[in-house]
Every structure is written in C-alpha cells, then in structure tokens.
PDB file of N, CA and C in Angstrom:
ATOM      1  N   UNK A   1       6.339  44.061  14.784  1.00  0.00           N
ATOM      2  CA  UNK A   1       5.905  42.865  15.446  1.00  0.00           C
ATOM      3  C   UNK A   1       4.454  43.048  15.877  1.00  0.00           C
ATOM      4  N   UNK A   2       3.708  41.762  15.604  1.00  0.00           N
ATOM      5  CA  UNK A   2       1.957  42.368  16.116  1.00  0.00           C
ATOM      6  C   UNK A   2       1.960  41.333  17.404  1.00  0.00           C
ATOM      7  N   UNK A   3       0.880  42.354  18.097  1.00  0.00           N
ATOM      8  CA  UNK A   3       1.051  42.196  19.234  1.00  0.00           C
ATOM      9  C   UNK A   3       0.376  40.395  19.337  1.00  0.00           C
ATOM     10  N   UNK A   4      -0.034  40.021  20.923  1.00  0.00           N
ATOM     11  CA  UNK A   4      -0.283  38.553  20.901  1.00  0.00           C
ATOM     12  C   UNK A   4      -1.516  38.489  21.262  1.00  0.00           C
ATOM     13  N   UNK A   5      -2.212  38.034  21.064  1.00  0.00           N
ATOM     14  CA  UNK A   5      -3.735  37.876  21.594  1.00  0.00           C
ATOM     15  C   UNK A   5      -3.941  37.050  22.543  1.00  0.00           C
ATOM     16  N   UNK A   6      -4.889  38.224  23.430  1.00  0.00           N
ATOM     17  CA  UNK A   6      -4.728  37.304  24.908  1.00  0.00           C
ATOM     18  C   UNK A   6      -5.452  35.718  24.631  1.00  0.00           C
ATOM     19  N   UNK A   7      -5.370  34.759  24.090  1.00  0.00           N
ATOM     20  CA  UNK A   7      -5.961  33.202  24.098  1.00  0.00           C
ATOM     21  C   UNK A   7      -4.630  33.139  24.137  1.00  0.00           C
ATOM     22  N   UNK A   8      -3.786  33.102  23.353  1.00  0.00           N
ATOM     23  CA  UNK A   8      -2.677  32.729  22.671  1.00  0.00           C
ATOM     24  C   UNK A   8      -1.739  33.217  23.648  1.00  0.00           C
ATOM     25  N   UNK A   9      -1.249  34.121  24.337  1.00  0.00           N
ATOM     26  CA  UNK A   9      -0.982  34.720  26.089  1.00  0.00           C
ATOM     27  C   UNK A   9      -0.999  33.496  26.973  1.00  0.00           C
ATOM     28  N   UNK A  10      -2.355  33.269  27.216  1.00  0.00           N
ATOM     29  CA  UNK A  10      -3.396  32.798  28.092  1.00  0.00           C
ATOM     30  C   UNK A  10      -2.633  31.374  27.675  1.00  0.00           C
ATOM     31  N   UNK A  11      -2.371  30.917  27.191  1.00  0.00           N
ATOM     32  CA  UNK A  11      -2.002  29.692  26.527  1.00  0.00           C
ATOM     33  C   UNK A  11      -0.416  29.275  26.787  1.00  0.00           C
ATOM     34  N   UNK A  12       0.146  30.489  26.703  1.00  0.00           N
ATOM     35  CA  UNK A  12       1.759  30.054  26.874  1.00  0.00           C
ATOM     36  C   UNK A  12       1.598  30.124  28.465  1.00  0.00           C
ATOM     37  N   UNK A  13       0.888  31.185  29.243  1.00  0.00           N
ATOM     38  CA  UNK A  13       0.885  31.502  30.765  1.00  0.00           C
ATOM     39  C   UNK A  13       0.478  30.266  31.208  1.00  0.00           C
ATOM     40  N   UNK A  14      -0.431  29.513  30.864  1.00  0.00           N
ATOM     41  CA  UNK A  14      -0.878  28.173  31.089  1.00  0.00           C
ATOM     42  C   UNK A  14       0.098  27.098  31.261  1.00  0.00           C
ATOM     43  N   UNK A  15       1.207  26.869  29.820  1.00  0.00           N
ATOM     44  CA  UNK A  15       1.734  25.789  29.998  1.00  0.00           C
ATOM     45  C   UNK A  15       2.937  26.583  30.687  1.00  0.00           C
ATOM     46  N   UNK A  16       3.431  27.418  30.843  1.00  0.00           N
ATOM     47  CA  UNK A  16       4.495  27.496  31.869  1.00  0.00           C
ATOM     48  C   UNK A  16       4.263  27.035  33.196  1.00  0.00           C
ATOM     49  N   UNK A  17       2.942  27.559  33.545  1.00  0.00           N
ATOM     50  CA  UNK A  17       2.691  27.597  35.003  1.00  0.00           C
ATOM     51  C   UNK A  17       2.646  25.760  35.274  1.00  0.00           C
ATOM     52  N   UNK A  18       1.866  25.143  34.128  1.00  0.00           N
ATOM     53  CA  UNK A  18       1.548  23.706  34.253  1.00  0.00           C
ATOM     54  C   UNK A  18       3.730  23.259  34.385  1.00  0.00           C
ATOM     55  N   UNK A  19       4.285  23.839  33.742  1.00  0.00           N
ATOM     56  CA  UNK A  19       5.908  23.000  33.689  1.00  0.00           C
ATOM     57  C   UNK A  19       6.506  22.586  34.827  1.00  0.00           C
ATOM     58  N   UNK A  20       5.848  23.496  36.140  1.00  0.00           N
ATOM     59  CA  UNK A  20       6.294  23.214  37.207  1.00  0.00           C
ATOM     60  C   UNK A  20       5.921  21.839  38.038  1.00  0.00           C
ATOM     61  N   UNK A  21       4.353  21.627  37.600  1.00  0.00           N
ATOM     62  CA  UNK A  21       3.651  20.803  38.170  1.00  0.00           C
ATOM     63  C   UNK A  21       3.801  19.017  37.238  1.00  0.00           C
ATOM     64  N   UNK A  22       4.095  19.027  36.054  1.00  0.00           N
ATOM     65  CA  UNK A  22       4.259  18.049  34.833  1.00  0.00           C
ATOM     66  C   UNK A  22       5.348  17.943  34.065  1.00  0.00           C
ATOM     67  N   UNK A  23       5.285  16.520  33.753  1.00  0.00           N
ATOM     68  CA  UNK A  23       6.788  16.165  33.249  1.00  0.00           C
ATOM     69  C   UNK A  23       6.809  17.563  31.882  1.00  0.00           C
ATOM     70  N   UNK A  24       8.059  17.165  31.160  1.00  0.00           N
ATOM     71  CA  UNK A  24       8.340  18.233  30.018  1.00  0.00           C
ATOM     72  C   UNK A  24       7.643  17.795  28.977  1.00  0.00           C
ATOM     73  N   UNK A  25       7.663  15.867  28.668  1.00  0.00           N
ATOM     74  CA  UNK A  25       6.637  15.474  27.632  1.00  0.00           C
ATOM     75  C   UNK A  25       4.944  15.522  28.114  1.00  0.00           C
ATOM     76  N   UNK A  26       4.633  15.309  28.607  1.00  0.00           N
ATOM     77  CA  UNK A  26       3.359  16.142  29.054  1.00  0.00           C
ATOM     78  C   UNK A  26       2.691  17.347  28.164  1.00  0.00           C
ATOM     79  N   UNK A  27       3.773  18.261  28.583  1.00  0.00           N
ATOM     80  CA  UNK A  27       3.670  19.119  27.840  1.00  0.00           C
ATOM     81  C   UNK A  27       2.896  19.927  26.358  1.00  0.00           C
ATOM     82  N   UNK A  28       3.282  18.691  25.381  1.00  0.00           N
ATOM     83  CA  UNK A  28       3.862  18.387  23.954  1.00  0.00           C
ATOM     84  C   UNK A  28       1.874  18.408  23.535  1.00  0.00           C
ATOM     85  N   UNK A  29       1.240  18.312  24.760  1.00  0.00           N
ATOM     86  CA  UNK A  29      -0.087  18.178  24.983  1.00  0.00           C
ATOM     87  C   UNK A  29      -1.099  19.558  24.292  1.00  0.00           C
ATOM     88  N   UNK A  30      -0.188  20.808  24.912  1.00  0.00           N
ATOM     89  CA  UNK A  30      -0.341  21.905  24.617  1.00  0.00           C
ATOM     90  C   UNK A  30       0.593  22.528  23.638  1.00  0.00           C
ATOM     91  N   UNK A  31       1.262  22.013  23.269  1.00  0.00           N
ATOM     92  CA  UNK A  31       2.607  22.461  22.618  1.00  0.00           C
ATOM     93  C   UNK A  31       1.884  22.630  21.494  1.00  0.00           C
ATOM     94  N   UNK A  32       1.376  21.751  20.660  1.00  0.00           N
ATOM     95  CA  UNK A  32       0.912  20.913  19.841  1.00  0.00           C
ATOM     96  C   UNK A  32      -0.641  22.151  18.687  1.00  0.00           C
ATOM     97  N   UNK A  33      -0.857  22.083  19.801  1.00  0.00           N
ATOM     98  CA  UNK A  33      -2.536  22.817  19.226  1.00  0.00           C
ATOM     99  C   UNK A  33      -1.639  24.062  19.353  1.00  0.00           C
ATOM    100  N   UNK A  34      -1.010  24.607  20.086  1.00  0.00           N
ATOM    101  CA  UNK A  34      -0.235  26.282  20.405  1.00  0.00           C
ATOM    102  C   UNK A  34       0.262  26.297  18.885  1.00  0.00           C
ATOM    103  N   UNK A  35       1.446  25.116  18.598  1.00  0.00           N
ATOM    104  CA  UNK A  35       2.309  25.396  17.427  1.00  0.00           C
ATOM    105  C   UNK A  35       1.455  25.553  16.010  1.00  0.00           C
ATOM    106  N   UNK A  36       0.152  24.753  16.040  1.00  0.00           N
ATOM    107  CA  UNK A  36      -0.664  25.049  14.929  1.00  0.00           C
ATOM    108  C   UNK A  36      -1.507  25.775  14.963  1.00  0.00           C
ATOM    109  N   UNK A  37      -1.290  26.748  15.923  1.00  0.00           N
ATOM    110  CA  UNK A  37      -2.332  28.117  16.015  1.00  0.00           C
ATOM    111  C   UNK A  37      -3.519  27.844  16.969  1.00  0.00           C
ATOM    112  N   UNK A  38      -3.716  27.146  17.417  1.00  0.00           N
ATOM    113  CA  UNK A  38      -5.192  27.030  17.981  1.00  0.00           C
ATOM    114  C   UNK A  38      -4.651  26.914  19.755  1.00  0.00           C
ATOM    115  N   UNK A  39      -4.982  28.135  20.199  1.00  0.00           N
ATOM    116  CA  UNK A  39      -4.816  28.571  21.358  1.00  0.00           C
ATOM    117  C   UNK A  39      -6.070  28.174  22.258  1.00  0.00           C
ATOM    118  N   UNK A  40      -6.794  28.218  21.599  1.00  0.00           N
ATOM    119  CA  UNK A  40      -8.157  27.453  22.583  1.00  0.00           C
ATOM    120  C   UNK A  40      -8.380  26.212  22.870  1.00  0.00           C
ATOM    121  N   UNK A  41      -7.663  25.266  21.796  1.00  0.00           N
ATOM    122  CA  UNK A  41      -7.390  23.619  22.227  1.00  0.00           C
ATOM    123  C   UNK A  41      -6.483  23.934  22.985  1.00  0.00           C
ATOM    124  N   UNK A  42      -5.219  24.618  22.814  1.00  0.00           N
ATOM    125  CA  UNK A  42      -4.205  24.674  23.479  1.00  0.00           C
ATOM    126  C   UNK A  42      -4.465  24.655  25.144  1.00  0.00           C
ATOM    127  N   UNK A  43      -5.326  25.753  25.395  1.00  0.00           N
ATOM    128  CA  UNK A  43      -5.683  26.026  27.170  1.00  0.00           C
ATOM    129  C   UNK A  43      -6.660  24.976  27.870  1.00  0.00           C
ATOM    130  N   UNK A  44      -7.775  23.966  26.859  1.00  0.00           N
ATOM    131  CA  UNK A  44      -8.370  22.773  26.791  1.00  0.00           C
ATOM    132  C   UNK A  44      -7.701  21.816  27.449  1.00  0.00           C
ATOM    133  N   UNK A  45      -6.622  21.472  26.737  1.00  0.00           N
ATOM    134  CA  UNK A  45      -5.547  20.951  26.302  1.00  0.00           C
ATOM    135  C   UNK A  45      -4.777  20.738  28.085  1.00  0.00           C
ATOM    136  N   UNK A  46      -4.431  22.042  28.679  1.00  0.00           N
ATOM    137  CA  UNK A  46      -3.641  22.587  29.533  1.00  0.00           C
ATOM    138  C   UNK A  46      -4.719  22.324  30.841  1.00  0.00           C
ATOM    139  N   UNK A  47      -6.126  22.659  30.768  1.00  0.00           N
ATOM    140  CA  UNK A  47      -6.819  22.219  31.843  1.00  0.00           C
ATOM    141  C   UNK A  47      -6.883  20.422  31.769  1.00  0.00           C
ATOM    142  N   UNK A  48      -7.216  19.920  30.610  1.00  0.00           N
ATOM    143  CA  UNK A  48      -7.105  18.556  31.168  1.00  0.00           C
ATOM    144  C   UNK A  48      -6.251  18.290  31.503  1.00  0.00           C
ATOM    145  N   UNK A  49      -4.525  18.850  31.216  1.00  0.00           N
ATOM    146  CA  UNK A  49      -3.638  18.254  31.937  1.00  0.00           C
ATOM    147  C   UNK A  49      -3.320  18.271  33.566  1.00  0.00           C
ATOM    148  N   UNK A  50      -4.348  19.484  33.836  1.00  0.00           N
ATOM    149  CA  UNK A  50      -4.716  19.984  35.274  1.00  0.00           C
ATOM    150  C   UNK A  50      -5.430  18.907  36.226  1.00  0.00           C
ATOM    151  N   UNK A  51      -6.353  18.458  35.535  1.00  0.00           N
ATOM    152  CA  UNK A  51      -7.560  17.839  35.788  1.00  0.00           C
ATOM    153  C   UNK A  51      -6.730  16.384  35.710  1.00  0.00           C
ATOM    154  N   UNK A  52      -6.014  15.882  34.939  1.00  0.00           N
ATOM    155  CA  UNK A  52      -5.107  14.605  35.465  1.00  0.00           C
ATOM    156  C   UNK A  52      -4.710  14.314  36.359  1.00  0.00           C
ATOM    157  N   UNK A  53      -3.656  15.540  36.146  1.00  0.00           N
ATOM    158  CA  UNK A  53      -2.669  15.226  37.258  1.00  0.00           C
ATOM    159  C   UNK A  53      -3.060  15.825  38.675  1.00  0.00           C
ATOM    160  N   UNK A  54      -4.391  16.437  38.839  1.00  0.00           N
ATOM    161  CA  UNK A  54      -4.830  17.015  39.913  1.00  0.00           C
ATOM    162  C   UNK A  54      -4.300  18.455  40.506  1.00  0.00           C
ATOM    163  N   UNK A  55      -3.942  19.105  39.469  1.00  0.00           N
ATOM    164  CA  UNK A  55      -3.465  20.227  39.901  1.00  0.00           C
ATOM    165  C   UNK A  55      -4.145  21.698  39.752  1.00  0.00           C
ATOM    166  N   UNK A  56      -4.159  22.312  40.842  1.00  0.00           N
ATOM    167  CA  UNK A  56      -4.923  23.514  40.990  1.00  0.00           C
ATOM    168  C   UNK A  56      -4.261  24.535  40.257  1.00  0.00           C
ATOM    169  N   UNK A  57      -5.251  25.407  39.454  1.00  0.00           N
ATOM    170  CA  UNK A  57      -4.859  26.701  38.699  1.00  0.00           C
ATOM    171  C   UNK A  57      -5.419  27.813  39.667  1.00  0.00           C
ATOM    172  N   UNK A  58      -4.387  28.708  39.344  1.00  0.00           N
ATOM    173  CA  UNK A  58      -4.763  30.078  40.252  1.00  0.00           C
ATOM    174  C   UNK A  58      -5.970  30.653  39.626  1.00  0.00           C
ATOM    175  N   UNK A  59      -6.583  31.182  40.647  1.00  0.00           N
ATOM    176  CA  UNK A  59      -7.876  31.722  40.421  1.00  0.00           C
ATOM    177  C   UNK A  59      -7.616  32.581  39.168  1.00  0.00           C
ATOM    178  N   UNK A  60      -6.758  33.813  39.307  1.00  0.00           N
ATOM    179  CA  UNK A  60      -6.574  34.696  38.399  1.00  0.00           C
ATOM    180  C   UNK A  60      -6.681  33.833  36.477  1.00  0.00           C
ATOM    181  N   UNK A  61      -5.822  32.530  36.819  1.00  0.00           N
ATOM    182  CA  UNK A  61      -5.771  32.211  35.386  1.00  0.00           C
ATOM    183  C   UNK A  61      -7.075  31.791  34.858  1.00  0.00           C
ATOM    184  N   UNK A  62      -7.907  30.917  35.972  1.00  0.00           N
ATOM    185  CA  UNK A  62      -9.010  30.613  35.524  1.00  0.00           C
ATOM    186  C   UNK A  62     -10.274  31.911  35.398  1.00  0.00           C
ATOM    187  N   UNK A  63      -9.983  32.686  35.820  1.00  0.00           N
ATOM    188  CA  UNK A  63     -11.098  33.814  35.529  1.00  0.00           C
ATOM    189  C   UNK A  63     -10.718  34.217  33.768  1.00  0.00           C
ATOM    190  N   UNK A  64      -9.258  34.301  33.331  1.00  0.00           N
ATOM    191  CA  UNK A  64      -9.288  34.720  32.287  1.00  0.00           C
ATOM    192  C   UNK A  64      -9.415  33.482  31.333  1.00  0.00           C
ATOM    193  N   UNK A  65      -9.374  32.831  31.728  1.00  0.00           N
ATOM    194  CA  UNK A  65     -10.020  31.463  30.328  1.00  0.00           C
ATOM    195  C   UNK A  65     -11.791  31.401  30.470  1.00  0.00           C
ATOM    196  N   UNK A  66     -11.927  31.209  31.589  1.00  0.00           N
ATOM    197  CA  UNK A  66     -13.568  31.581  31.300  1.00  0.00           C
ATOM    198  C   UNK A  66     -13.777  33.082  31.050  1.00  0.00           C
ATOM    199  N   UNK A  67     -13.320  34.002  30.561  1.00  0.00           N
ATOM    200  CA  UNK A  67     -13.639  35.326  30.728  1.00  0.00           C
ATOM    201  C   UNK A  67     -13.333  35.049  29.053  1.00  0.00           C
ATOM    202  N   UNK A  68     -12.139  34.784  28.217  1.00  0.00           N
ATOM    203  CA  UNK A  68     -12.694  34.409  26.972  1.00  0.00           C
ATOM    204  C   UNK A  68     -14.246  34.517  26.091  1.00  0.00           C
ATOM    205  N   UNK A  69     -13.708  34.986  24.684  1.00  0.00           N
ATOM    206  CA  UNK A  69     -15.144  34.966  24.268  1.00  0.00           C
ATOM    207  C   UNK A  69     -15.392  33.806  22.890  1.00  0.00           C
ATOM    208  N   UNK A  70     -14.158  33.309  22.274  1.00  0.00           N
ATOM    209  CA  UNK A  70     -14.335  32.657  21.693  1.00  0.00           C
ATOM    210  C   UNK A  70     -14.508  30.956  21.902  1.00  0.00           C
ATOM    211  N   UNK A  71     -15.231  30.508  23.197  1.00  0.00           N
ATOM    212  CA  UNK A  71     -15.615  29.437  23.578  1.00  0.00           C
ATOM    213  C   UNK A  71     -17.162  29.093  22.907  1.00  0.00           C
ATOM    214  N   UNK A  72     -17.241  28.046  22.433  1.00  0.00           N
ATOM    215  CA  UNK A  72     -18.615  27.737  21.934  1.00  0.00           C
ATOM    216  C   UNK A  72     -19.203  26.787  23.117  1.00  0.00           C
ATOM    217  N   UNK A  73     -20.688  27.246  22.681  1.00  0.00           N
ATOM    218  CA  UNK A  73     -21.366  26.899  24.082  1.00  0.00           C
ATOM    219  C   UNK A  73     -20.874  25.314  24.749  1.00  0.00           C
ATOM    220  N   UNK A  74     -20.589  24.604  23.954  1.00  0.00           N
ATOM    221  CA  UNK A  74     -20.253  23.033  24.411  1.00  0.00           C
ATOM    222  C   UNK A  74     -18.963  22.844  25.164  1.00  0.00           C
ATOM    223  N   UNK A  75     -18.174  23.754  24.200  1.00  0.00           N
ATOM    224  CA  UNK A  75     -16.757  23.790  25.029  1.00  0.00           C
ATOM    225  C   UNK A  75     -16.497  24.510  26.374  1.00  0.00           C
ATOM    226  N   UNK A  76     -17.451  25.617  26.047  1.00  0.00           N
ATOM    227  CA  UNK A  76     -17.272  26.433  27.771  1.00  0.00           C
ATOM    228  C   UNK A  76     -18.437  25.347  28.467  1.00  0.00           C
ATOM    229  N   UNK A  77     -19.392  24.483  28.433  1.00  0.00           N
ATOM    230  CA  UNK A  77     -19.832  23.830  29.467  1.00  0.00           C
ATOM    231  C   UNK A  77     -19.083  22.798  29.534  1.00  0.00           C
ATOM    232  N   UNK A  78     -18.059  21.697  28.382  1.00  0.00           N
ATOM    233  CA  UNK A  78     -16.799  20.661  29.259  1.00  0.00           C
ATOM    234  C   UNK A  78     -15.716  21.783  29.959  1.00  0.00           C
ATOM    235  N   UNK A  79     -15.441  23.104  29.565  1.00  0.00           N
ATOM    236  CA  UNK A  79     -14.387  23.538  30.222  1.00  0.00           C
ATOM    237  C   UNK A  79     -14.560  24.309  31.707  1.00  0.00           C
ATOM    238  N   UNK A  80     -15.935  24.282  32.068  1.00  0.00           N
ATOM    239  CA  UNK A  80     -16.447  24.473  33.233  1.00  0.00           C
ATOM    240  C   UNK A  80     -16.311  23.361  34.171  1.00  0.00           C
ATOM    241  N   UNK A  81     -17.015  22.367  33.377  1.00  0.00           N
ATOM    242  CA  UNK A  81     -17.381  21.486  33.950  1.00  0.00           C
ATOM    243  C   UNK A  81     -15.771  20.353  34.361  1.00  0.00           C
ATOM    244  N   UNK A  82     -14.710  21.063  33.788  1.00  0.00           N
ATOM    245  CA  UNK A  82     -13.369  20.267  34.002  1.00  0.00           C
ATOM    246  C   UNK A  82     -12.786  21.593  35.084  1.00  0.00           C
ATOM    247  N   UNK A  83     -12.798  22.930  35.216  1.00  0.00           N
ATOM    248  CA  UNK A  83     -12.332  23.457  35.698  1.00  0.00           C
ATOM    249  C   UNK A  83     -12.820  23.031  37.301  1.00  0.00           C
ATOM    250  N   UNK A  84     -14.436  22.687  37.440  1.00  0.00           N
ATOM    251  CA  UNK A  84     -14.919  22.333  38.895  1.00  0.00           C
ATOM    252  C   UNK A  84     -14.484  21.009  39.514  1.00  0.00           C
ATOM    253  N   UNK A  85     -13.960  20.375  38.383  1.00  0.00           N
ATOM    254  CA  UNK A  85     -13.113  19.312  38.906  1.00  0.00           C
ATOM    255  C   UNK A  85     -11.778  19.666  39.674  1.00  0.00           C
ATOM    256  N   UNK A  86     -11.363  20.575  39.050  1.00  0.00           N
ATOM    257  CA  UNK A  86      -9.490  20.674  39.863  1.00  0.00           C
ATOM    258  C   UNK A  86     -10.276  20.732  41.256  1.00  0.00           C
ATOM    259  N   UNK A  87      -8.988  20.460  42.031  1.00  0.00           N
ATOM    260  CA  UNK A  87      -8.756  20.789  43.146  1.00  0.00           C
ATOM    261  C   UNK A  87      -8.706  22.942  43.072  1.00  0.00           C
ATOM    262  N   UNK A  88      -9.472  23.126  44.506  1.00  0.00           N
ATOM    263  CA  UNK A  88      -9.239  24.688  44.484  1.00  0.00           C
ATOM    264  C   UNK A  88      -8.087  25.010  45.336  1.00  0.00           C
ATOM    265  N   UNK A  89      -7.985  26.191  44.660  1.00  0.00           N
ATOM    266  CA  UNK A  89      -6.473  26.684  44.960  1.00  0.00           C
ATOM    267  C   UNK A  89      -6.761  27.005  46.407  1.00  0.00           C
ATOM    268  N   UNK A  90      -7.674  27.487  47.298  1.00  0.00           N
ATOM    269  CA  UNK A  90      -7.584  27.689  48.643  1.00  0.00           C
ATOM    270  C   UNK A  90      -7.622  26.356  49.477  1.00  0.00           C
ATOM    271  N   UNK A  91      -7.675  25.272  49.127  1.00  0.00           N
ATOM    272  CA  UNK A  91      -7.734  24.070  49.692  1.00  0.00           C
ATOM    273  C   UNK A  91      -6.777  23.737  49.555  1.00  0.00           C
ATOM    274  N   UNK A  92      -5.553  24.023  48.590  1.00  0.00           N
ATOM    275  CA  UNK A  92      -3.947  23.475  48.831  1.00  0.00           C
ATOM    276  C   UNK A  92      -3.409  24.775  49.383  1.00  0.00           C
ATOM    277  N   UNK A  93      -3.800  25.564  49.375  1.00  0.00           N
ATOM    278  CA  UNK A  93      -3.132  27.006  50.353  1.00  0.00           C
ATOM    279  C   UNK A  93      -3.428  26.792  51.946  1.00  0.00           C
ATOM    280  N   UNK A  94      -4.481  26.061  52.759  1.00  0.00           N
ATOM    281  CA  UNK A  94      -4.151  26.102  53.903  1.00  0.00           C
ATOM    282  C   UNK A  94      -3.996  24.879  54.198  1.00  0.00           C
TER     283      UNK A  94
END
C-alpha cells in the first residue's frame, strides 16, 4: 500500500472536520475534486465551504494548507485571502 500524501491527508482531515459543521450534501463539494484526484481543489473546495457557512478552522489545519507547496501564486493569494475571511478560531473559543 503507498503511503498518502499529505494534500490528499490534508483533504480528507478537512472534510471530516467540515461534517460536523455542514449538511452531508454539502459535502459532495469536496468529495468531488478528492474522488478525481485533485486534493488541492479538494481543500479550496473545503475552505469555501468554511467561508459560507462561516465556520472557523483550527489553526493547526490552516497552517498546514498554507504550509503546502503545490499552490500557485493566484491560488495561495484567493486561498489567503478566503482563509482571512473565516471567523478565527480564538473568537469562537471565548
């Protein structure tokens, strides 16, 4: 079995964590780009569904999607520029 590459990780850790917060068809959002290989639409994919529905990602997850290296310059400045949109996770913690 070969191992998983952290995008593709990063991608399932994403939409689990999102299952709690979004319906199951929602989902189908990330499902979609995951099932045809493309793990980087996939986590795209998973922040706009963040950025909808207003829901904060843990710091930890967002350090490793921007910590990624296969973002091209356009996509890491909308996926910045959507991550500063969520709500931050210390502002629904107190």
């Amino acid at each position: 079995m070969n191992p998983m590459d952290e995008s593709t990780f990063l991608a399932h850790a994403l939409r689990d964590y999102m299952r709690k917060n979004v319906e199951e068809s929602e989902l189908s959002f990330i499902d979609s780009p995951l099932d045809a290989g493309e793990p980087y639409c996939a986590i795209a994919c998973g922040v706009s569904l963040a950025q909808h529905f207003s829901v904060s990602l843990p710091p930890i997850i967002v350090q490793h999607i921007t910590a990624l290296s296969g973002w091209t310059v356009s996509q890491r400045e909308q996926l910045e520029e959507d991550l500063e949109s969520l709500p931050t996770w210390w502002e629904l913690a107190s």
